[in-house]
C-alpha atoms as a PDB file:
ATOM      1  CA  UNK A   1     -40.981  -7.673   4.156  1.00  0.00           C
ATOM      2  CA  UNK A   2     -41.556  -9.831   7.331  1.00  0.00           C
ATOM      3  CA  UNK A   3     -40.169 -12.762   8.999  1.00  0.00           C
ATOM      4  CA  UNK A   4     -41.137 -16.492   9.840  1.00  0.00           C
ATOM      5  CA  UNK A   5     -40.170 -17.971  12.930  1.00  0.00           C
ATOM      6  CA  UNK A   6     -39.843 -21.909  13.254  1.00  0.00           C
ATOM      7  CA  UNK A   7     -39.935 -24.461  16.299  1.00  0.00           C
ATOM      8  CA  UNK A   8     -40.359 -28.099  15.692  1.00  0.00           C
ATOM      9  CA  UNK A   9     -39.299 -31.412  16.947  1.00  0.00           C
ATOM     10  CA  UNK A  10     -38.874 -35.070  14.889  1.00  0.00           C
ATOM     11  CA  UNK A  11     -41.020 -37.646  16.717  1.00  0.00           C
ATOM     12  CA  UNK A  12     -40.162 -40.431  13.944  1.00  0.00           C
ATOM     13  CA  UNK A  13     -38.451 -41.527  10.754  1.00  0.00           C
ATOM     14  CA  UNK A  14     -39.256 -43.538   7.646  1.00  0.00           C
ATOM     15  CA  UNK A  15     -37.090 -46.400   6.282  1.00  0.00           C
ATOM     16  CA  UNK A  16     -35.821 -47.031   2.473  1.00  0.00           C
ATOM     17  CA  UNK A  17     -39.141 -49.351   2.647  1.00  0.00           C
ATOM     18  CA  UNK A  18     -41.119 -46.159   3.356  1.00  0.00           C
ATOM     19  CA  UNK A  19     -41.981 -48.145   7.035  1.00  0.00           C
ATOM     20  CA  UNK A  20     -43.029 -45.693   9.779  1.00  0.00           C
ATOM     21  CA  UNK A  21     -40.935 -46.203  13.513  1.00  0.00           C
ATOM     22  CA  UNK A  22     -40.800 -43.200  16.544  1.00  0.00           C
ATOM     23  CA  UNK A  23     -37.704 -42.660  17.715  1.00  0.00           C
ATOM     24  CA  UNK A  24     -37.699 -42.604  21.736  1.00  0.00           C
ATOM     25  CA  UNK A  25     -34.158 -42.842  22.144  1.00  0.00           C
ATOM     26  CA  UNK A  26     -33.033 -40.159  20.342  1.00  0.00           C
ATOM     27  CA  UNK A  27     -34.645 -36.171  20.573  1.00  0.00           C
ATOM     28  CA  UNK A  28     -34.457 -33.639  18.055  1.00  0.00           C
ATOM     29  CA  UNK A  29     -35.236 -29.832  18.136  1.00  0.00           C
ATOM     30  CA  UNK A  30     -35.053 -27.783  15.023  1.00  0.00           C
ATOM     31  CA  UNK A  31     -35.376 -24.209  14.744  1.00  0.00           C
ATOM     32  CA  UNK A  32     -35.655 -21.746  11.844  1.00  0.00           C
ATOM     33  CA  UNK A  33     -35.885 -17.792  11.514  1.00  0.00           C
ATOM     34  CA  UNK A  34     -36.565 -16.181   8.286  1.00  0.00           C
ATOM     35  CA  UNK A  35     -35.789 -13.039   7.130  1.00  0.00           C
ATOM     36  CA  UNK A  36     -37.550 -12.439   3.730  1.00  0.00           C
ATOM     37  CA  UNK A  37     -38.380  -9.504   1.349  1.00  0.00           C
ATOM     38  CA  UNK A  38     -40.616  -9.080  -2.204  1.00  0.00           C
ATOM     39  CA  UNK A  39     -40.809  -5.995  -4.341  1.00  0.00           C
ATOM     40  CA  UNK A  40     -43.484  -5.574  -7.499  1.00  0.00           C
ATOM     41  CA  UNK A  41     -42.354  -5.924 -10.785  1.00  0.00           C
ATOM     42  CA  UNK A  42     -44.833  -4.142 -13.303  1.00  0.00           C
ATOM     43  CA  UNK A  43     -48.113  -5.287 -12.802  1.00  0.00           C
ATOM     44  CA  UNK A  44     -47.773  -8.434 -12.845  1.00  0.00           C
ATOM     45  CA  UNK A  45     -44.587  -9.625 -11.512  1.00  0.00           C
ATOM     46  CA  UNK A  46     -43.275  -9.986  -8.013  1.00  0.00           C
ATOM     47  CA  UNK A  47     -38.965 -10.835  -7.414  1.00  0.00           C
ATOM     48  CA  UNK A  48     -38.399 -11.710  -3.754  1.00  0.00           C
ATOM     49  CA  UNK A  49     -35.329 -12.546  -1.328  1.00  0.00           C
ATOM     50  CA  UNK A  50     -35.227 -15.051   1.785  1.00  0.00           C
ATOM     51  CA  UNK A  51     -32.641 -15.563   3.891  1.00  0.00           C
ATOM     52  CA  UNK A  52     -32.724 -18.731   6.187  1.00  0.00           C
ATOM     53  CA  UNK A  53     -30.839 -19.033   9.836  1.00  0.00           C
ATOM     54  CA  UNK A  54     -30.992 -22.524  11.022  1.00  0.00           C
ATOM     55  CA  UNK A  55     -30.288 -24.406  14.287  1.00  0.00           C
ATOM     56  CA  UNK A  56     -30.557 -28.099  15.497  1.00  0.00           C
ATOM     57  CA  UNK A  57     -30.263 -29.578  18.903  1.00  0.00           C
ATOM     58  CA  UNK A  58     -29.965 -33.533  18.739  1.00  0.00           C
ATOM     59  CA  UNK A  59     -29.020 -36.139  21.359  1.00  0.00           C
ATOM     60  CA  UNK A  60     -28.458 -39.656  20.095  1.00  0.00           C
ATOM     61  CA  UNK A  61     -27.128 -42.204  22.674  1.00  0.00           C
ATOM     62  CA  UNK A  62     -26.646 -40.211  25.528  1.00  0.00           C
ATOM     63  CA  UNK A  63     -24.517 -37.479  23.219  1.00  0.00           C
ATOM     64  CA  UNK A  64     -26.011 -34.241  23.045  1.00  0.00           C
ATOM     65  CA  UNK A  65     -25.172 -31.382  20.291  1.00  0.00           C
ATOM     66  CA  UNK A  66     -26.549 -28.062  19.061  1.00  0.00           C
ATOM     67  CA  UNK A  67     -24.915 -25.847  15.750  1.00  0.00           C
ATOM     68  CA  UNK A  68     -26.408 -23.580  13.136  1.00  0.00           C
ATOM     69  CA  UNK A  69     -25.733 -20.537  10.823  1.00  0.00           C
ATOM     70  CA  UNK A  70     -26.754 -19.137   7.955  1.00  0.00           C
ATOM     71  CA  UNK A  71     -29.173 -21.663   5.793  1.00  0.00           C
ATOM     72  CA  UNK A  72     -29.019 -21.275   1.335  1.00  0.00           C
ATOM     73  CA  UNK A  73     -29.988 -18.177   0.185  1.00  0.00           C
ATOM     74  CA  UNK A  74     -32.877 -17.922  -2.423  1.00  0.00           C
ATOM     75  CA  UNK A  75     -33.954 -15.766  -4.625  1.00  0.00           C
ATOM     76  CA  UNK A  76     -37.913 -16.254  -6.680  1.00  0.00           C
ATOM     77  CA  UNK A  77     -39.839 -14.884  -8.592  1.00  0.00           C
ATOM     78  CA  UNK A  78     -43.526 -14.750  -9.706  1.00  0.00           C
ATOM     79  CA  UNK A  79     -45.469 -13.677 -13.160  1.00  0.00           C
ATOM     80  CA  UNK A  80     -49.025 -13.781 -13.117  1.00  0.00           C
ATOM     81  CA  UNK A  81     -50.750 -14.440 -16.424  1.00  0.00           C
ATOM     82  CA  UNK A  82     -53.959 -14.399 -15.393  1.00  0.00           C
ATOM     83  CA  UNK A  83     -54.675 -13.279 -11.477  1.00  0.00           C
ATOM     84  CA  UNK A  84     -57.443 -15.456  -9.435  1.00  0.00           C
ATOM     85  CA  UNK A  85     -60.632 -14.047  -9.826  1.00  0.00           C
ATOM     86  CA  UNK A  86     -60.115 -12.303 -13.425  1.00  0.00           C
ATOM     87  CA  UNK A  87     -62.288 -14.933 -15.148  1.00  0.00           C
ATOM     88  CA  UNK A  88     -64.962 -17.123 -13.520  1.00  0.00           C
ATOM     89  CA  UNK A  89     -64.400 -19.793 -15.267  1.00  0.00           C
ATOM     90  CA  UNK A  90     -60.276 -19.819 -15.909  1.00  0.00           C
ATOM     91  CA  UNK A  91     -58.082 -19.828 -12.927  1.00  0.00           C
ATOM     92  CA  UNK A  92     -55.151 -17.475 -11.904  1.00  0.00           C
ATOM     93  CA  UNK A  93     -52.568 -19.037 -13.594  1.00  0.00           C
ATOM     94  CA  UNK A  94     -48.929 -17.870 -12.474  1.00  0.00           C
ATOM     95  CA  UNK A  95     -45.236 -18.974 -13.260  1.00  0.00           C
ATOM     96  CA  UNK A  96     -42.756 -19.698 -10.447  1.00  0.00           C
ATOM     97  CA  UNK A  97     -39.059 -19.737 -11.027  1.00  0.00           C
ATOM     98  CA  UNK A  98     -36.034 -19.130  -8.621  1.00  0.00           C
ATOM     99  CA  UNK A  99     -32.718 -19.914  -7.846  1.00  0.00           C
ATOM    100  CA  UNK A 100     -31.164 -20.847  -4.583  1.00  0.00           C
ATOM    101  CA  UNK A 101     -27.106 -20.918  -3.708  1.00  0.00           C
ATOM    102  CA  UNK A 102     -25.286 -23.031  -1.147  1.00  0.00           C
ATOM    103  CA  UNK A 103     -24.554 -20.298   1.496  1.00  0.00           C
ATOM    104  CA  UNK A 104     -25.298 -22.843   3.955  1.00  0.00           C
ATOM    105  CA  UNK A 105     -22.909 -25.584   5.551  1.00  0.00           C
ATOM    106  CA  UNK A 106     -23.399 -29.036   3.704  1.00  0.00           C
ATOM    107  CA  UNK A 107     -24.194 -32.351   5.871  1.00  0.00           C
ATOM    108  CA  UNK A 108     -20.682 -33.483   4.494  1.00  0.00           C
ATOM    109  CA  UNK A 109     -18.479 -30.687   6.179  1.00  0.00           C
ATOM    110  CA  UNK A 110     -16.086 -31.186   8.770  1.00  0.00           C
ATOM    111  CA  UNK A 111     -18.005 -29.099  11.486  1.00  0.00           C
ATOM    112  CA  UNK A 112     -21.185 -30.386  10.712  1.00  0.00           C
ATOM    113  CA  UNK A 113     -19.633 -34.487  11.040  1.00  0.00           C
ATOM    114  CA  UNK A 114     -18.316 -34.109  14.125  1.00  0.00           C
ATOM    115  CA  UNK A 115     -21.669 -32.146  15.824  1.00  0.00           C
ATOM    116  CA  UNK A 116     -24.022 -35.531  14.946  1.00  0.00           C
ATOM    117  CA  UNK A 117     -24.671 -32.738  11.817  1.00  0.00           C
ATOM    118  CA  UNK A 118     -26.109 -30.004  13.873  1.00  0.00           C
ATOM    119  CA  UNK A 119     -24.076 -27.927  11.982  1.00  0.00           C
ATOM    120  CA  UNK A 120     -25.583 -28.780   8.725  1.00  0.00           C
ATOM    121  CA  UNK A 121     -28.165 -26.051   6.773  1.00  0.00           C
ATOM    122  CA  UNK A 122     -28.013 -26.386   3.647  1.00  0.00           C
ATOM    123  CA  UNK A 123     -27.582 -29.268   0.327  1.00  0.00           C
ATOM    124  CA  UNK A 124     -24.144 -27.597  -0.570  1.00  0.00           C
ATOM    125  CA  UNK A 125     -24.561 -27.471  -4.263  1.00  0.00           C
ATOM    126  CA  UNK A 126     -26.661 -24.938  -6.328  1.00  0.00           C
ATOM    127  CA  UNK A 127     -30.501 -25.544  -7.009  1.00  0.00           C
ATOM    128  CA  UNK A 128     -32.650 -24.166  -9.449  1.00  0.00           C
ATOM    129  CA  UNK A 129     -36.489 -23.719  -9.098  1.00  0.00           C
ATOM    130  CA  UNK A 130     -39.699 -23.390 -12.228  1.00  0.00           C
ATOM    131  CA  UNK A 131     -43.203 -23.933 -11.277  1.00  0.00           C
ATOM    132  CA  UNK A 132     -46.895 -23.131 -11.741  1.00  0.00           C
ATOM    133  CA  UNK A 133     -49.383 -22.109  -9.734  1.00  0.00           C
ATOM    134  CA  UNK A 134     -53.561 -22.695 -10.506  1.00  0.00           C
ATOM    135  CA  UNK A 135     -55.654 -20.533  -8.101  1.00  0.00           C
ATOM    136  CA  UNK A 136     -59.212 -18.958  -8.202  1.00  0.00           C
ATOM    137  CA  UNK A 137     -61.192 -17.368  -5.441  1.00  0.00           C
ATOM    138  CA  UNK A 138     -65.069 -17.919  -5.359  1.00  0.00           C
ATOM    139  CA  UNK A 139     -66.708 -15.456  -2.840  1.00  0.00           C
ATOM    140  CA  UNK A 140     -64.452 -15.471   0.428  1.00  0.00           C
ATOM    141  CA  UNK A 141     -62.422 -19.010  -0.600  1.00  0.00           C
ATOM    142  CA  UNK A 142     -59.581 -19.121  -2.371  1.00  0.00           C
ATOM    143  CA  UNK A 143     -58.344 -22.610  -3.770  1.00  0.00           C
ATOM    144  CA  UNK A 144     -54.229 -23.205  -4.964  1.00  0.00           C
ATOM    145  CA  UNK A 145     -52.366 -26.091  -6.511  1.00  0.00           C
ATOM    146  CA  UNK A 146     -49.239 -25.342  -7.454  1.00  0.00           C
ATOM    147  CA  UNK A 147     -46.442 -27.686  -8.554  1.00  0.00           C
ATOM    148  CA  UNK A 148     -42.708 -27.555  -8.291  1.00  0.00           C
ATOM    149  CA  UNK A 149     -40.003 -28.712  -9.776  1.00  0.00           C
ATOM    150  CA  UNK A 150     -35.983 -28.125  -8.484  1.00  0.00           C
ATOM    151  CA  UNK A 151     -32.904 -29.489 -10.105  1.00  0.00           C
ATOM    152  CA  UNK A 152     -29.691 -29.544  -8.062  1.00  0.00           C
ATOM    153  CA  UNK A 153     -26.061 -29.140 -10.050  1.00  0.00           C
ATOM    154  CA  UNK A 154     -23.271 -31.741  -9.588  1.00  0.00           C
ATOM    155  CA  UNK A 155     -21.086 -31.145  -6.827  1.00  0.00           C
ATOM    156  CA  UNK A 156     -18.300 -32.243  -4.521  1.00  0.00           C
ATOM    157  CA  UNK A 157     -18.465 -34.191  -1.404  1.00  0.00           C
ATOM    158  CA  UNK A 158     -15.830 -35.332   1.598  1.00  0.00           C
ATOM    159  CA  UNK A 159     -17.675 -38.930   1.947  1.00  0.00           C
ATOM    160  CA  UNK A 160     -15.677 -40.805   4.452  1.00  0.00           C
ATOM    161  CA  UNK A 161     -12.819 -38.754   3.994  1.00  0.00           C
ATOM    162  CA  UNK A 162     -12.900 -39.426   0.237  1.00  0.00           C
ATOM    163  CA  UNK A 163     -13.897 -36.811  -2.316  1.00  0.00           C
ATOM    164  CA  UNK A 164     -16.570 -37.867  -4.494  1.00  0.00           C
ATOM    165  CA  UNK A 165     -19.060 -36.027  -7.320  1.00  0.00           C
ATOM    166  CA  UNK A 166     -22.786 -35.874  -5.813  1.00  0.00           C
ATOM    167  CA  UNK A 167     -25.534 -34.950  -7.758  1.00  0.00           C
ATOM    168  CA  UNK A 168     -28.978 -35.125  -5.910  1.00  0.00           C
ATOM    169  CA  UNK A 169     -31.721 -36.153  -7.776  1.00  0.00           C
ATOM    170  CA  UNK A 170     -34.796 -33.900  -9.164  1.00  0.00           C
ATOM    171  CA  UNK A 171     -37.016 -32.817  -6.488  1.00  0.00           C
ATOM    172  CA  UNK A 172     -41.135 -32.675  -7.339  1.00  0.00           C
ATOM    173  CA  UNK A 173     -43.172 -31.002  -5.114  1.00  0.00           C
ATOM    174  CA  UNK A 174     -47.286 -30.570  -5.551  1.00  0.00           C
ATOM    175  CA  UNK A 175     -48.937 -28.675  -2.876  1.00  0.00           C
ATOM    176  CA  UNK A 176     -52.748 -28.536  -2.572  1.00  0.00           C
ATOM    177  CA  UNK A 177     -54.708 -26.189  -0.275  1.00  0.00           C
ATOM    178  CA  UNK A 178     -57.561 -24.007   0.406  1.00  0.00           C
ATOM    179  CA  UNK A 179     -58.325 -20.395   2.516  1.00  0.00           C
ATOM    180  CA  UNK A 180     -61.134 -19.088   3.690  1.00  0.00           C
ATOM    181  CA  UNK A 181     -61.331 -15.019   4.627  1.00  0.00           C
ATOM    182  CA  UNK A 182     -63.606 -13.659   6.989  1.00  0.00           C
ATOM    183  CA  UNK A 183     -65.563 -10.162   6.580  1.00  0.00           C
ATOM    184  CA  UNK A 184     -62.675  -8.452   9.029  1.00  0.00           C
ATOM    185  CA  UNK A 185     -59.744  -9.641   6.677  1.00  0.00           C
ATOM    186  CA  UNK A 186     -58.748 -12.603   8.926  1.00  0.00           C
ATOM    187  CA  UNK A 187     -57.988 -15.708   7.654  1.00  0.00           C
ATOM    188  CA  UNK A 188     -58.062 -19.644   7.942  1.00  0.00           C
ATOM    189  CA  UNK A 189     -56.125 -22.560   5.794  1.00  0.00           C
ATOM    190  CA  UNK A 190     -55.671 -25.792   5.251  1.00  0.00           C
ATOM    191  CA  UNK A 191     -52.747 -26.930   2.880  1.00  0.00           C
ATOM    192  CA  UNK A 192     -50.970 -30.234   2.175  1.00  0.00           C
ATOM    193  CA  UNK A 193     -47.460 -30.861   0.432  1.00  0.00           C
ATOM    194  CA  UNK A 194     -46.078 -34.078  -1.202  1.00  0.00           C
ATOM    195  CA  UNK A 195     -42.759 -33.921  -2.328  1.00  0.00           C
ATOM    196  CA  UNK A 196     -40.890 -36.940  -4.600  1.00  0.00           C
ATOM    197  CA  UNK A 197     -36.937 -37.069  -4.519  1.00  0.00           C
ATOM    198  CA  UNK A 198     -35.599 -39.884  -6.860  1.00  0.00           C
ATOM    199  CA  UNK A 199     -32.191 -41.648  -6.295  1.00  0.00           C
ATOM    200  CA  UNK A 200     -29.020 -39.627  -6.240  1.00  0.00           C
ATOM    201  CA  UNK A 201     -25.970 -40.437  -7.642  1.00  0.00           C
ATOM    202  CA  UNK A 202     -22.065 -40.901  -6.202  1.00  0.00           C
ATOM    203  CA  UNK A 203     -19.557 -40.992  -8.814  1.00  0.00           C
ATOM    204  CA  UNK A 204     -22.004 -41.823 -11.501  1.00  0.00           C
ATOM    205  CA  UNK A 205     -23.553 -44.952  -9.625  1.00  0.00           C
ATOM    206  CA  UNK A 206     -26.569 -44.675  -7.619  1.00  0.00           C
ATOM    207  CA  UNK A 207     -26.224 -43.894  -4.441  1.00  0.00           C
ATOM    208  CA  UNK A 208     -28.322 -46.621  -1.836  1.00  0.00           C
ATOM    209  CA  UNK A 209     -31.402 -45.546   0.059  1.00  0.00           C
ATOM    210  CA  UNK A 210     -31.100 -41.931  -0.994  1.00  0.00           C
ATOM    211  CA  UNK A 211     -34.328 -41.293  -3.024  1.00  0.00           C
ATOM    212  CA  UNK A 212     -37.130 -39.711  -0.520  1.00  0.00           C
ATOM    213  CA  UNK A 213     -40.432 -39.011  -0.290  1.00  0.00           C
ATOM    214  CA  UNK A 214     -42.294 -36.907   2.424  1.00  0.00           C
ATOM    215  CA  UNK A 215     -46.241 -35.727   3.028  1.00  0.00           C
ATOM    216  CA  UNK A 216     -46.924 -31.900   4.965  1.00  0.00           C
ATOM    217  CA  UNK A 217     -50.004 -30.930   6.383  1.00  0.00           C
ATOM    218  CA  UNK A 218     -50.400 -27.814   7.782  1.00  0.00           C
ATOM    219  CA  UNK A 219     -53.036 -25.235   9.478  1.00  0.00           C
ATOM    220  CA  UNK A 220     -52.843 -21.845  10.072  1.00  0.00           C
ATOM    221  CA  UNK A 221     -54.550 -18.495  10.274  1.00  0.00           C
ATOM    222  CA  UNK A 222     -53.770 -14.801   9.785  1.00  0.00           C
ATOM    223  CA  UNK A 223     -54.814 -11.690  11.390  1.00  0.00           C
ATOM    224  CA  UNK A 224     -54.867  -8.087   9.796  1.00  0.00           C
ATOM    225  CA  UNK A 225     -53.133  -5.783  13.193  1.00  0.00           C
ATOM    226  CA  UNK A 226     -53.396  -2.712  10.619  1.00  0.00           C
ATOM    227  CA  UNK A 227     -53.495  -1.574   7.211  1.00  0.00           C
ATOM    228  CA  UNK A 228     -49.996  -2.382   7.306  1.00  0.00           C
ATOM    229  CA  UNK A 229     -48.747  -5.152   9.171  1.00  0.00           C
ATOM    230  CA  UNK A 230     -50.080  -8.598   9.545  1.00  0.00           C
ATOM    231  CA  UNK A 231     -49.624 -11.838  11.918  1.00  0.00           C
ATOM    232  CA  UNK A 232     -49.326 -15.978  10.624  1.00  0.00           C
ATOM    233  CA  UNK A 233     -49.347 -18.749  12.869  1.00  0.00           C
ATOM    234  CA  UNK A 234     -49.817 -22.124  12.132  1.00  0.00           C
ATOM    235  CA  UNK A 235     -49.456 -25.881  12.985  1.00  0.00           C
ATOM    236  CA  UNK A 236     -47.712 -28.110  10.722  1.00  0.00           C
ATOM    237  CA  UNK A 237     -47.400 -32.489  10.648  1.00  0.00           C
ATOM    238  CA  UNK A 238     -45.604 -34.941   9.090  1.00  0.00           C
ATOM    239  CA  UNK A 239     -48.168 -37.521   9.251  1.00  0.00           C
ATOM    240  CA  UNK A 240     -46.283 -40.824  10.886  1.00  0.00           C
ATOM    241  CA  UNK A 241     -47.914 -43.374   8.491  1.00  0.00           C
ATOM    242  CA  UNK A 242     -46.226 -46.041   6.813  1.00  0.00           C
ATOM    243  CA  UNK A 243     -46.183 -45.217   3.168  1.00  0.00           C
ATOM    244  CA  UNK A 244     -46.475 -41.733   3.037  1.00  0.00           C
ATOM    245  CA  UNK A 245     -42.626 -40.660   3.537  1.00  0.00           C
ATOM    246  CA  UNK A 246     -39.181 -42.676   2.687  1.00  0.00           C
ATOM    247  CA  UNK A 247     -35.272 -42.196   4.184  1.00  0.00           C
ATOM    248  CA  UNK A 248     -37.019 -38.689   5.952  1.00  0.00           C
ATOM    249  CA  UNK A 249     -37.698 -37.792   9.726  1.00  0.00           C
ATOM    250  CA  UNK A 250     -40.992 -37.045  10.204  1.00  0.00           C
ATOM    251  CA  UNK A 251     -41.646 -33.875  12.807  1.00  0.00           C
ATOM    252  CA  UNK A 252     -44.213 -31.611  13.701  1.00  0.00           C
ATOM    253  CA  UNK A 253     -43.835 -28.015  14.765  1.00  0.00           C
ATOM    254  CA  UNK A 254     -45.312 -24.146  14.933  1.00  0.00           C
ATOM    255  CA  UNK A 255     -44.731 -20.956  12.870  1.00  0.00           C
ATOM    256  CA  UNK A 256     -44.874 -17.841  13.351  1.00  0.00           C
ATOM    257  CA  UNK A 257     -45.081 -14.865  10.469  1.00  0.00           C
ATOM    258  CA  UNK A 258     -44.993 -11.546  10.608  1.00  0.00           C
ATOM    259  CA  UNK A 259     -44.892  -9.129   7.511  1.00  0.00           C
ATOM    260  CA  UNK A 260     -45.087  -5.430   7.136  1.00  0.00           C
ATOM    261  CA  UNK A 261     -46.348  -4.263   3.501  1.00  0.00           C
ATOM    262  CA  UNK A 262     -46.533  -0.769   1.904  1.00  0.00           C
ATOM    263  CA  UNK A 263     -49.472  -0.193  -0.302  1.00  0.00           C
END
């Protein structure tokens, strides 16, 4: 069980034309704190919790606002066919499925409109989650490419003051990444994410410059305190190049993770 502790800040957004502009008129803080637990299932299988508090501060034109709560709740899980390192020549291969609810406030609710959407933390509508994961370790390295896939049910939204059916579209993520561990159990990494959001829908009809697209980088490294408990902290970018992201802010920020296992 552990927790991950978020800071980060936008420093620009992408158009519907996927063109890259800072935004110096405008300042956004976001904050995150996790609270997240996984339990072994057989052998092979791993079911785990995570529970997501959320705050924004924004100021747009002079206004300033800051909200939060509780973020959606979601629950994974994990089945490993074939662990990393089993064969030399076939990789771990391990399914990824999950399911995540809208315990959050949606961007659509009355609290979050009037707070330039501070209040918002979650999509408001149910998601479902199936993936798979490729990863092999040679010697002290370990390599991972996992993709994702999340479908979101229909739901409905206060647009305007008008209630309309919103379904987002599939979400596709593919995350790529490497680690290296050192003789003492530390650890370094270097991982990318792409994610691919088509076009959602309002009433049926498409809904304009919804569909999004956004690149991660990140960098972090872990530490081994005891047997027991162990420290994360990394450094994460949205690179600000035109092309890479679409209708998305693009921010930068620091984690923090702490877990506490039992053996």
């Amino acid at each position: 069980m552990g927790t991950q502790l978020h800071a980060g800040t936008v420093i620009g957004e992408f158009d519907d034309g996927s063109h890259y502009t800072s935004v110096p008129r405008s300042t956004e803080y976001d904050y995150e704190e996790d609270l997240f637990g996984a339990v072994r299932v057989l052998s092979r299988g791993q079911v785990a919790l995570l529970a997501p508090f959320i705050e924004t501060h924004r100021n747009e034109t002079g206004i300033s606002a800051f909200g939060g709560g509780i973020g959606d709740v979601n629950l994974s899980g994990r089945y490993d066919f074939v662990r990393a390192g089993e064969s030399r020549y076939v990789p771990g291969v391990a399914l990824l499925a999950g399911v995540t609810a809208p315990t959050g406030t949606p961007p659509d609710a009355p609290n979050a409109v009037t707070s330039l959407g501070t209040h918002a933390t979650g999509i408001g509508a149910w998601q479902g989650n199936v993936g798979l994961a490729l990863e092999q370790t040679y010697g002290p390295w370990l390599f991972n490419a996992t993709e994702l896939l999340a479908w979101r049910a229909e739901r409905t939204a206060n647009i305007g003051g008008v209630s309309e059916s919103e379904t987002l579209a599939p979400q596709f993520v593919t995350l790529l990444g490497t680690a290296y561990t050192f003789k003492n159990d530390a650890s370094v990494a270097l991982f990318g994410s792409y994610t691919l959001e088509g076009t959602a829908t309002l009433d049926g009809a498409p809904a304009t410059a919804s569909a999004r697209r956004i690149a991660v980088v990140s960098v972090s490294g872990g530490y081994p305190f005891t047997d027991h408990f162990r420290a994360f902290g990394g450094l994460y970018l949205d690179p600000p190049l035109s092309g890479l992201g679409r209708n998305q802010t693009a921010a930068t920020g620091l984690t923090l993770t702490l877990v506490w296992g039992w053996s």
